[in-house]
PDB file of N, CA and C in Angstrom:
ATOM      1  N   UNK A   1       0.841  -1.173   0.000  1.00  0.00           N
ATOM      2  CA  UNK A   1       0.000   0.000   0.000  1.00  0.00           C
ATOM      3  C   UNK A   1       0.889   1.241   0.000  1.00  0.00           C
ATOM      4  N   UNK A   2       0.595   2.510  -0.865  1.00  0.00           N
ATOM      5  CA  UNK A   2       1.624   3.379  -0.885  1.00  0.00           C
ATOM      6  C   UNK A   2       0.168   4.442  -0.743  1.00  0.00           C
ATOM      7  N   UNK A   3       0.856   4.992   0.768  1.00  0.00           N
ATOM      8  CA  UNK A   3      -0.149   6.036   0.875  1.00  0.00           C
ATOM      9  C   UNK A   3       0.637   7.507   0.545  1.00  0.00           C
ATOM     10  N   UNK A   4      -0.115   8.425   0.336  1.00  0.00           N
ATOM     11  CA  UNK A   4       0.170   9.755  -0.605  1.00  0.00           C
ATOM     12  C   UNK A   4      -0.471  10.570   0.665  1.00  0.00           C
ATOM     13  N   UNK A   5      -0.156  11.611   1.138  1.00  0.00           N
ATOM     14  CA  UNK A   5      -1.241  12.953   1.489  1.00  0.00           C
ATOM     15  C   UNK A   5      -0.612  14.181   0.708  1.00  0.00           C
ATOM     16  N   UNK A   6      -1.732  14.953   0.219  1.00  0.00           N
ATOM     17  CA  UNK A   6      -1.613  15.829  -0.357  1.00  0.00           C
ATOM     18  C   UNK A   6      -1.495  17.230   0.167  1.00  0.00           C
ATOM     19  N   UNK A   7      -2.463  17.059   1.309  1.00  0.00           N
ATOM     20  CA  UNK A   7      -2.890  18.459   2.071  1.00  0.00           C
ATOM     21  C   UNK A   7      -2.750  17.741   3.569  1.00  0.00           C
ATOM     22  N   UNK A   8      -1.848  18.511   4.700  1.00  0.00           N
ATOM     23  CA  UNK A   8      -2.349  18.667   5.765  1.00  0.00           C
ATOM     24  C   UNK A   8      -2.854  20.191   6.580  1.00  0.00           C
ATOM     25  N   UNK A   9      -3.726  19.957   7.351  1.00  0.00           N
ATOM     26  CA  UNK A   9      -4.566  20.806   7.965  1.00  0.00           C
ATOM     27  C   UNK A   9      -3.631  21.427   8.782  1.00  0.00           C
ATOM     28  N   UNK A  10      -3.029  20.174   9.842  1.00  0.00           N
ATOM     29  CA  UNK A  10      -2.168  21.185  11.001  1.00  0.00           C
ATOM     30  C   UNK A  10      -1.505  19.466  11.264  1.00  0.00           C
ATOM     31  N   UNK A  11       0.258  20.348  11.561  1.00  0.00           N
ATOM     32  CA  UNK A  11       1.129  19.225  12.217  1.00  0.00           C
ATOM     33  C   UNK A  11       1.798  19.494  13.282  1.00  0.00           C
ATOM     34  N   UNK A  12       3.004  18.536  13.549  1.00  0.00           N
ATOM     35  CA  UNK A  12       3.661  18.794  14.404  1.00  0.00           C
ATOM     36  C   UNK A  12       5.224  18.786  14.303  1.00  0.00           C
ATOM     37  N   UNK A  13       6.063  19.113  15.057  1.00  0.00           N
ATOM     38  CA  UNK A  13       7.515  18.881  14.710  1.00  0.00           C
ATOM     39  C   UNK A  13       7.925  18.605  16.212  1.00  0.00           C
ATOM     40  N   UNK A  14       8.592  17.655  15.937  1.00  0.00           N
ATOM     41  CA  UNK A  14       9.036  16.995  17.627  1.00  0.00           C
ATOM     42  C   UNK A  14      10.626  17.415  17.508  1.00  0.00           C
ATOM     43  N   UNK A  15      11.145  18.080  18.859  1.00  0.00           N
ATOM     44  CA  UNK A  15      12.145  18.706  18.465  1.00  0.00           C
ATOM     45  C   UNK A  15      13.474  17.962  19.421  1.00  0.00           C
ATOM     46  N   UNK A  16      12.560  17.620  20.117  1.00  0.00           N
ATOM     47  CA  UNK A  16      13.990  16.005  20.937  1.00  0.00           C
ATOM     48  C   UNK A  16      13.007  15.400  21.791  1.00  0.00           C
ATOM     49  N   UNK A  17      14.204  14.369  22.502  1.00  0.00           N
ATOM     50  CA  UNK A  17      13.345  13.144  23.018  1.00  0.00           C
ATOM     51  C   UNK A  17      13.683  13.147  24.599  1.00  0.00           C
ATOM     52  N   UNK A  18      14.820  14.211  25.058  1.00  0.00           N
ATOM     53  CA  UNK A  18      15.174  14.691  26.026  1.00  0.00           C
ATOM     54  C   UNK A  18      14.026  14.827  26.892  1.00  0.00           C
ATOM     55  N   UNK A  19      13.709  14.781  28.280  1.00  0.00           N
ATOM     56  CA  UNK A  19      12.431  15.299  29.151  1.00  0.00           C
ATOM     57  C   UNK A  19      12.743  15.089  30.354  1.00  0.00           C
ATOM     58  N   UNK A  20      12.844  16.411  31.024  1.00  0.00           N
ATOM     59  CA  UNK A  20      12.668  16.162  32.612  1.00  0.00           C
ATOM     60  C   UNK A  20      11.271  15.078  33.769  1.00  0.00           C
ATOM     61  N   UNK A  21      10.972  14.770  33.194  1.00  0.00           N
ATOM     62  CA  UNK A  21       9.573  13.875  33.396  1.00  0.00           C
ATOM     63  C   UNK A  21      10.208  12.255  32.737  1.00  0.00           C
ATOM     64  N   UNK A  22       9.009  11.350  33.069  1.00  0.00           N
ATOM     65  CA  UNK A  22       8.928  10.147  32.679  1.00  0.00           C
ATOM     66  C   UNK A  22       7.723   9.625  32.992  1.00  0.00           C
ATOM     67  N   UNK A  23       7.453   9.963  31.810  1.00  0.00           N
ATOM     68  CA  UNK A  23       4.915  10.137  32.018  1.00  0.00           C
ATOM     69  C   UNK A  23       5.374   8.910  31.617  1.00  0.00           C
ATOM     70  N   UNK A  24       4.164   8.178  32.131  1.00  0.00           N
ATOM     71  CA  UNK A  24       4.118   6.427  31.479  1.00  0.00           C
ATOM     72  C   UNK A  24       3.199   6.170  30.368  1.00  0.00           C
ATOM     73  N   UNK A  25       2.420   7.651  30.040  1.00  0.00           N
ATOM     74  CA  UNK A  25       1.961   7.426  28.711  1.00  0.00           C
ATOM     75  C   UNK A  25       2.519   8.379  27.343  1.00  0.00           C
ATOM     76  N   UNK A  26       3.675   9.050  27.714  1.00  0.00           N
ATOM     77  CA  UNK A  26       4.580   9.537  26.426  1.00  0.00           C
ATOM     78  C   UNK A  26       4.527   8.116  25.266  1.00  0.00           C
ATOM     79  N   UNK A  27       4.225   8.949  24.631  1.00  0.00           N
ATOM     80  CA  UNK A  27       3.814   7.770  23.070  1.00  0.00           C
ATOM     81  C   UNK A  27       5.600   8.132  22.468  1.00  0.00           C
ATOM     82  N   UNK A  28       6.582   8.698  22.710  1.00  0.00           N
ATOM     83  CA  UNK A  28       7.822   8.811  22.398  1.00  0.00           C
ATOM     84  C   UNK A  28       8.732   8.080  23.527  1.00  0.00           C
ATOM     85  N   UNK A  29       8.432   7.695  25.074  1.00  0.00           N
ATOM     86  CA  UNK A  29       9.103   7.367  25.890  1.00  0.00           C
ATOM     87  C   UNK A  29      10.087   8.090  26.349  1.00  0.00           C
ATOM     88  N   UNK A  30       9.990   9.653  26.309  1.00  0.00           N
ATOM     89  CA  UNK A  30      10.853  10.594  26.553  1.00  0.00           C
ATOM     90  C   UNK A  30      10.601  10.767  27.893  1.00  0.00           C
ATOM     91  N   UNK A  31      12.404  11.107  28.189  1.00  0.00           N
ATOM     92  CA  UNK A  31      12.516  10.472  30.383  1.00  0.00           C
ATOM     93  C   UNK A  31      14.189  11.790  29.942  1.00  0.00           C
ATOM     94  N   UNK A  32      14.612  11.400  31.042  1.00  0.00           N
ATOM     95  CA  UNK A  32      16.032  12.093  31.446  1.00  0.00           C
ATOM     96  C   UNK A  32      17.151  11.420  31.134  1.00  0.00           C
ATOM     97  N   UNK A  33      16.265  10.006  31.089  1.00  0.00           N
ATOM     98  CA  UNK A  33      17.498   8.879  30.182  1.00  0.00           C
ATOM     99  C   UNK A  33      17.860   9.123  28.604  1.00  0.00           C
ATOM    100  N   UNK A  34      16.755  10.113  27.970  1.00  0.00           N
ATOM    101  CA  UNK A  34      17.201   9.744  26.471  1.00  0.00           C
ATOM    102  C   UNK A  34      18.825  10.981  25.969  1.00  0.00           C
ATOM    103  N   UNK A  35      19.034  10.805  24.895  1.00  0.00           N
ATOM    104  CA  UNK A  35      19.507  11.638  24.650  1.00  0.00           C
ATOM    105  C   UNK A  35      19.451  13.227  24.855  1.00  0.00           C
ATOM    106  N   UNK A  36      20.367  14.394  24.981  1.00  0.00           N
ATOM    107  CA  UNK A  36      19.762  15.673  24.822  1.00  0.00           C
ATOM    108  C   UNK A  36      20.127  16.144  23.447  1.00  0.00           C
ATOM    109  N   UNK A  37      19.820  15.325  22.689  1.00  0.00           N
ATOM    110  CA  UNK A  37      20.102  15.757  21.265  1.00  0.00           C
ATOM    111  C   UNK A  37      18.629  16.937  21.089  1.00  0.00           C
ATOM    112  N   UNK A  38      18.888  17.717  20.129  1.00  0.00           N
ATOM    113  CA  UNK A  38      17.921  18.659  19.569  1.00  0.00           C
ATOM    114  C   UNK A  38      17.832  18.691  18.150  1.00  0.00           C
ATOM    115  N   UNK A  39      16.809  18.593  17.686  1.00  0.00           N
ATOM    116  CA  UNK A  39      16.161  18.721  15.658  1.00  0.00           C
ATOM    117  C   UNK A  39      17.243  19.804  14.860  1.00  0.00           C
ATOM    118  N   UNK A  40      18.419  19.713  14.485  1.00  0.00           N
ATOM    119  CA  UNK A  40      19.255  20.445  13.889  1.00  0.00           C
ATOM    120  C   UNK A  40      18.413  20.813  12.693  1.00  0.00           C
ATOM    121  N   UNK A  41      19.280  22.380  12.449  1.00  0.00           N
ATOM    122  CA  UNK A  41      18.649  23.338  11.370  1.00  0.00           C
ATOM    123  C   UNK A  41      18.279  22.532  10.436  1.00  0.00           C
ATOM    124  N   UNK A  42      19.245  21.293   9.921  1.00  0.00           N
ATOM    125  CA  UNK A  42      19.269  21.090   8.134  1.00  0.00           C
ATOM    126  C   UNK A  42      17.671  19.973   8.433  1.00  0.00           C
ATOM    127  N   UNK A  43      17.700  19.446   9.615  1.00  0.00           N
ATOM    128  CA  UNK A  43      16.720  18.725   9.564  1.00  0.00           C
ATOM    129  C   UNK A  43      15.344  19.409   9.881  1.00  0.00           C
ATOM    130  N   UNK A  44      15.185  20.472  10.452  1.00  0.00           N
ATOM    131  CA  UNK A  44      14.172  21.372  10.677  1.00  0.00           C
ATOM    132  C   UNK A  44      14.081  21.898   9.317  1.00  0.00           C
ATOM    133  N   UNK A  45      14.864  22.335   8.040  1.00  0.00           N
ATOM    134  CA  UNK A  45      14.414  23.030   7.491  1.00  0.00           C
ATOM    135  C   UNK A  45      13.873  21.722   6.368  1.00  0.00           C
ATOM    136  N   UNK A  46      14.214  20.852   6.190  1.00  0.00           N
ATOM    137  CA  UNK A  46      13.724  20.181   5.133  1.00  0.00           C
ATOM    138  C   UNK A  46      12.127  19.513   5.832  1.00  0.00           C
ATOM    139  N   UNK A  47      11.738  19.894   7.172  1.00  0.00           N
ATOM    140  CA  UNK A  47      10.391  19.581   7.630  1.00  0.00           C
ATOM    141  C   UNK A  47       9.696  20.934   7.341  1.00  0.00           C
ATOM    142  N   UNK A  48      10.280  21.733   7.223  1.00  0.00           N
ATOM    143  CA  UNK A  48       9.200  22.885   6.965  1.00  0.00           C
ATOM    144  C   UNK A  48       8.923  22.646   5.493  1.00  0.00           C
ATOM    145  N   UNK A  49      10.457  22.242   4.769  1.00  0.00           N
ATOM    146  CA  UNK A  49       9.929  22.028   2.968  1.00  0.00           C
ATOM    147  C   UNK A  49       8.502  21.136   2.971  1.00  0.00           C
ATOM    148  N   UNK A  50       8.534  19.862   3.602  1.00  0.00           N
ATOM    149  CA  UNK A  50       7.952  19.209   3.566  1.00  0.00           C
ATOM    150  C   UNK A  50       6.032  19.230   3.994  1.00  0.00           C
ATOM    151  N   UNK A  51       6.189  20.217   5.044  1.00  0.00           N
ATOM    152  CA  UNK A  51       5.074  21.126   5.990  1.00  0.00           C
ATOM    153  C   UNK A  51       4.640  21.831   4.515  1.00  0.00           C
ATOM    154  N   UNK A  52       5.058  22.539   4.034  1.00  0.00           N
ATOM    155  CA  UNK A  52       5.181  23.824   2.833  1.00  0.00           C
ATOM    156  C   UNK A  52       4.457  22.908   1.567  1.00  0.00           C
ATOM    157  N   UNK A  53       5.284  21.700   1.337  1.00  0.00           N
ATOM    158  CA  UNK A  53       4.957  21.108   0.250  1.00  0.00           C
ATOM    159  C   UNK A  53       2.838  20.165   0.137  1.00  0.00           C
ATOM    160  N   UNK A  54       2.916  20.342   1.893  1.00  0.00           N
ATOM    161  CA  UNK A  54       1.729  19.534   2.059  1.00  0.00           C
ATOM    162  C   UNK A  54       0.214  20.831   2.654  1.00  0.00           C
ATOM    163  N   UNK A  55       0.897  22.631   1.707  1.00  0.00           N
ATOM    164  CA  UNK A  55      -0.340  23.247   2.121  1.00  0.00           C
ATOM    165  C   UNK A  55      -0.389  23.208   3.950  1.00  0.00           C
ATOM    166  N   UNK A  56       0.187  23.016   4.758  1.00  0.00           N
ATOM    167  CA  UNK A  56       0.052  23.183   5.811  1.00  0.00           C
ATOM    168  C   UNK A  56       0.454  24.368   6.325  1.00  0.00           C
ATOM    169  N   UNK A  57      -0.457  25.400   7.040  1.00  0.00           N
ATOM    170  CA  UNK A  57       0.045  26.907   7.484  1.00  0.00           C
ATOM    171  C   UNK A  57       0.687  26.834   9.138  1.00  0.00           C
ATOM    172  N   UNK A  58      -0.038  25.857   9.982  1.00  0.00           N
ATOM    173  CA  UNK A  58      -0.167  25.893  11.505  1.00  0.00           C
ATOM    174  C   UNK A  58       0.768  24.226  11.589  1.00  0.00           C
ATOM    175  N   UNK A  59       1.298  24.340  12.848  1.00  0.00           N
ATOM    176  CA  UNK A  59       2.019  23.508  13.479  1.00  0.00           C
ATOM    177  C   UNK A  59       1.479  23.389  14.830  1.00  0.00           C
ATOM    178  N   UNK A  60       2.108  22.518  15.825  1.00  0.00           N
ATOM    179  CA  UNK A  60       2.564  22.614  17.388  1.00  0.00           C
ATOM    180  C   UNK A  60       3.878  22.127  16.959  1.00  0.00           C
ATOM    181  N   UNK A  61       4.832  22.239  18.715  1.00  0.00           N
ATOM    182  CA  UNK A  61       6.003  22.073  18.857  1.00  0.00           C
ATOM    183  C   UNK A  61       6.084  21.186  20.155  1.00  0.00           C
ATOM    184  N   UNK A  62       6.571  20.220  19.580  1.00  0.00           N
ATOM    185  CA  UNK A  62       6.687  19.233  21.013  1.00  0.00           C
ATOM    186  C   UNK A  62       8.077  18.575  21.168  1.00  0.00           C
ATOM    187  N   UNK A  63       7.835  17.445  22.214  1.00  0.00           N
ATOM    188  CA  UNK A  63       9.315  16.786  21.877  1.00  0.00           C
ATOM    189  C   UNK A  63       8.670  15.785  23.259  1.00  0.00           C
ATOM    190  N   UNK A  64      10.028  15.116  23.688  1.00  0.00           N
ATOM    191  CA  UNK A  64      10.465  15.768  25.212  1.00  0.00           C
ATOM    192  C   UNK A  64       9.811  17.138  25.936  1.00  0.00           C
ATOM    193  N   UNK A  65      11.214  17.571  26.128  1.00  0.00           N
ATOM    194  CA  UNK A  65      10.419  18.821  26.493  1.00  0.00           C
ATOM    195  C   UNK A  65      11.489  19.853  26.199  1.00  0.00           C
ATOM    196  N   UNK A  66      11.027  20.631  25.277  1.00  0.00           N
ATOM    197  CA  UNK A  66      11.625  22.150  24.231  1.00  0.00           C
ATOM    198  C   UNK A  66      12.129  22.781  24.745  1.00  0.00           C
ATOM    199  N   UNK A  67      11.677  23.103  25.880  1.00  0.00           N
ATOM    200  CA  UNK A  67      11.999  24.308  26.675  1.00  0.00           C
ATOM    201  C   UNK A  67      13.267  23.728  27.449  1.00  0.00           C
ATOM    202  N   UNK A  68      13.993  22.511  27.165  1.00  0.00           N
ATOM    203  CA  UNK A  68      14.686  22.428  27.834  1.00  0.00           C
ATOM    204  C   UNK A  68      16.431  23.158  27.151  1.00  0.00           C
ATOM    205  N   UNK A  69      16.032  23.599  26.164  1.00  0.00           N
ATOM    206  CA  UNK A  69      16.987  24.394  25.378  1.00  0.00           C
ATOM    207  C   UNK A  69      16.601  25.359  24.859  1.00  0.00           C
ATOM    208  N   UNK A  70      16.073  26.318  25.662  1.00  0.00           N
ATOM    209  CA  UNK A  70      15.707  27.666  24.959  1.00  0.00           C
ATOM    210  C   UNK A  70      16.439  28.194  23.771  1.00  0.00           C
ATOM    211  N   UNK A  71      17.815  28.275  23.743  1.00  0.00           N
ATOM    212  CA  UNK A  71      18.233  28.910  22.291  1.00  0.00           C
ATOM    213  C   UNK A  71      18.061  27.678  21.090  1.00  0.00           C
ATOM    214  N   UNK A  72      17.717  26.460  21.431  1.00  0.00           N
ATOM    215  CA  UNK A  72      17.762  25.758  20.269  1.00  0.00           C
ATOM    216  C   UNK A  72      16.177  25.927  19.453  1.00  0.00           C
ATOM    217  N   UNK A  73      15.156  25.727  20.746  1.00  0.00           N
ATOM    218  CA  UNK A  73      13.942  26.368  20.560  1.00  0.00           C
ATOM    219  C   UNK A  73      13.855  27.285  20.064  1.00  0.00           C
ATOM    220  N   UNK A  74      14.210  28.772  20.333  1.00  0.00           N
ATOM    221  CA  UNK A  74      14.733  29.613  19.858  1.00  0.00           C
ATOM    222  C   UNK A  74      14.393  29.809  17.984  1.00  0.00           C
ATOM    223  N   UNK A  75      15.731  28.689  17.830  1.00  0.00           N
ATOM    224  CA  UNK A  75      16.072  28.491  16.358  1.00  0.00           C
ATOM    225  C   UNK A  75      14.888  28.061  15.464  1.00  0.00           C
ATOM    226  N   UNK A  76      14.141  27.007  16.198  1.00  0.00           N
ATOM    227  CA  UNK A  76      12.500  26.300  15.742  1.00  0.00           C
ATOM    228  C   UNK A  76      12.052  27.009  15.052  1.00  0.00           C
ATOM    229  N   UNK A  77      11.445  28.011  16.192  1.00  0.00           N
ATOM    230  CA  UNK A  77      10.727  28.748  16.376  1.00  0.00           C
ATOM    231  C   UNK A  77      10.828  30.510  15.367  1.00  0.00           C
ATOM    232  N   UNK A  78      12.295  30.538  14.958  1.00  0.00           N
ATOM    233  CA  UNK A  78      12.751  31.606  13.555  1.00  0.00           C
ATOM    234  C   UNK A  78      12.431  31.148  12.942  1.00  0.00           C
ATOM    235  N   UNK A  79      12.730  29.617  12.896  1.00  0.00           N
ATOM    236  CA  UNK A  79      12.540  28.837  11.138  1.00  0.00           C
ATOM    237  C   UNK A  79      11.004  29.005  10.547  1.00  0.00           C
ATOM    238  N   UNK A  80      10.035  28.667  11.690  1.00  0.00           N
ATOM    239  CA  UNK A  80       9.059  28.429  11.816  1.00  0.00           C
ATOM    240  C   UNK A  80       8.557  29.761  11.199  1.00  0.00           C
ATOM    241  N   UNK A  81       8.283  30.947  11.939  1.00  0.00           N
ATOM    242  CA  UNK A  81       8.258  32.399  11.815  1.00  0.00           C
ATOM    243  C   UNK A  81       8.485  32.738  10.721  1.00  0.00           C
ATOM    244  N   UNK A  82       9.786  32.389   9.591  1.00  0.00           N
ATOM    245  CA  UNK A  82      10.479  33.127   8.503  1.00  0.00           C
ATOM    246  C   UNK A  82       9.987  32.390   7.329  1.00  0.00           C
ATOM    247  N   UNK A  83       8.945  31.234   7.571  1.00  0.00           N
ATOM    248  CA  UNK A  83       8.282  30.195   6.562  1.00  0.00           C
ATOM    249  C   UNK A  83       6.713  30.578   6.844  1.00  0.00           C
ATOM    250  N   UNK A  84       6.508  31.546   7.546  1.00  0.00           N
ATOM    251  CA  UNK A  84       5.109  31.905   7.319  1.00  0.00           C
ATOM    252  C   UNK A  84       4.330  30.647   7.877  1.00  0.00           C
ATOM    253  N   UNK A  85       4.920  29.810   8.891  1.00  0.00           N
ATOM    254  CA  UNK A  85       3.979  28.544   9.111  1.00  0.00           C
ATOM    255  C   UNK A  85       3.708  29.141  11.214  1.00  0.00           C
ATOM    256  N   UNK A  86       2.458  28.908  10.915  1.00  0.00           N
ATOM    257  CA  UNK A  86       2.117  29.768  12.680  1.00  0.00           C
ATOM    258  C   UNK A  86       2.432  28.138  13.474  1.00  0.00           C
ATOM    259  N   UNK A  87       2.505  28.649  15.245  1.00  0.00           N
ATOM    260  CA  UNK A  87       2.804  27.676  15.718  1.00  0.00           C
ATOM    261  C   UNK A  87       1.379  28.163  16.305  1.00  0.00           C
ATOM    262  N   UNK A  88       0.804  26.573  16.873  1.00  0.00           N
ATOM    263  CA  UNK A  88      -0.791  26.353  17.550  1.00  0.00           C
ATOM    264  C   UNK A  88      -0.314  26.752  18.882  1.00  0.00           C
ATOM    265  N   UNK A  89       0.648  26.043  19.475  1.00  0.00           N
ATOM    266  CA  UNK A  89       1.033  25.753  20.987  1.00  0.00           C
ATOM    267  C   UNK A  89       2.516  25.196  20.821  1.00  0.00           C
ATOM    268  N   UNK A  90       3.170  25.449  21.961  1.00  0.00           N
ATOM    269  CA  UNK A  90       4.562  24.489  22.748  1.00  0.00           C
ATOM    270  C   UNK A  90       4.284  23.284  23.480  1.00  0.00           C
ATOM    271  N   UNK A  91       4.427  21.976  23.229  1.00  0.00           N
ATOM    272  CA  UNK A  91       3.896  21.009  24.552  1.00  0.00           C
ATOM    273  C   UNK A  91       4.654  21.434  25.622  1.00  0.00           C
ATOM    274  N   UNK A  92       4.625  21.648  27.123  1.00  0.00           N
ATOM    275  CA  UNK A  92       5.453  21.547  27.451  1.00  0.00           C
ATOM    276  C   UNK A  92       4.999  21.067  28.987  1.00  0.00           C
ATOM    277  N   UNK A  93       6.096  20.458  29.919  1.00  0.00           N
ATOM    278  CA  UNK A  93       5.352  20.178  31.279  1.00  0.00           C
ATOM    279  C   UNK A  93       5.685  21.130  32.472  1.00  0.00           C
ATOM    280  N   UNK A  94       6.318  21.778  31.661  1.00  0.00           N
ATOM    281  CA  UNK A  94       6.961  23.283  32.524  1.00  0.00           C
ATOM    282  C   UNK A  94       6.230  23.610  33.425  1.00  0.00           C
ATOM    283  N   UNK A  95       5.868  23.865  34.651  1.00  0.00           N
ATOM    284  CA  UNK A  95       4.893  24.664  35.403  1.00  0.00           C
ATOM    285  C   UNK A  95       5.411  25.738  35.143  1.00  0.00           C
ATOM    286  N   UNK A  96       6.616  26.429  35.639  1.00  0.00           N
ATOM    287  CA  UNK A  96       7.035  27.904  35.465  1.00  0.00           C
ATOM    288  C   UNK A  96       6.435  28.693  34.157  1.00  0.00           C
ATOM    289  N   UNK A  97       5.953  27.802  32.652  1.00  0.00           N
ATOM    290  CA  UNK A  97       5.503  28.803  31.762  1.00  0.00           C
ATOM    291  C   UNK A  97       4.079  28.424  31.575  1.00  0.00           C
ATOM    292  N   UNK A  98       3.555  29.713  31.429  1.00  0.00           N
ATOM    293  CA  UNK A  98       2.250  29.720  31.376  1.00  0.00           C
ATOM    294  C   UNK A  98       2.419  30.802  30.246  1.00  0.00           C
ATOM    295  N   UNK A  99       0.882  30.636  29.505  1.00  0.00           N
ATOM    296  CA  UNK A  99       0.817  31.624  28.132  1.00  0.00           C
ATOM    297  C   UNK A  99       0.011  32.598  28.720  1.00  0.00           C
ATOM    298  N   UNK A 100      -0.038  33.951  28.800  1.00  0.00           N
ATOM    299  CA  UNK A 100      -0.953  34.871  29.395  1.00  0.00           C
ATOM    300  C   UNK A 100      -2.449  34.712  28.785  1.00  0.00           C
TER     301      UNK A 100
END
């Protein structure tokens, strides 16, 4: 079976697997054990080609947890901005941020 989508509505971009937490229902299994690797530019930008190529305007941003590298987030979050693609929300388990 070779499935095709043409159009998406709204996605996501998972930006590491890093997480101060270890929920037992993370569908990624992101804990403090995984790596702190973060979604490098070349690979962020060929997901926005790809976002771009499928009509999609809106995203979220998840991972682990994002906020655990603000300047890499940071970077997402330009790419994101300078491609005209809006972000919905940040997942995040942060108590300290709240959206006003």
């Amino acid at each position: 079976m070779n499935l095709k989508i043409d159009y998406l509505g709204s996605g996501g971009i998972i930006t590491n697997y890093f997480c101060s937490s270890t929920c037992r229902h993370c569908l990624y299994a992101c804990s403090p054990r995984r790596g702190k690797d973060y979604i490098s530019e070349s690979v962020l930008s060929e997901i926005i080609d790809k976002i771009k190529a499928m009509h999609c305007h809106s995203v979220h941003v998840g991972g682990g947890e994002p906020f655990l590298n603000p300047d890499k987030l940071e970077v997402v979050m330009h790419g994101l901005y300078h491609s005209n693609i809006a972000v919905e929300y940040i997942e995040t388990n942060s108590s300290w941020f709240r959206v006003p």
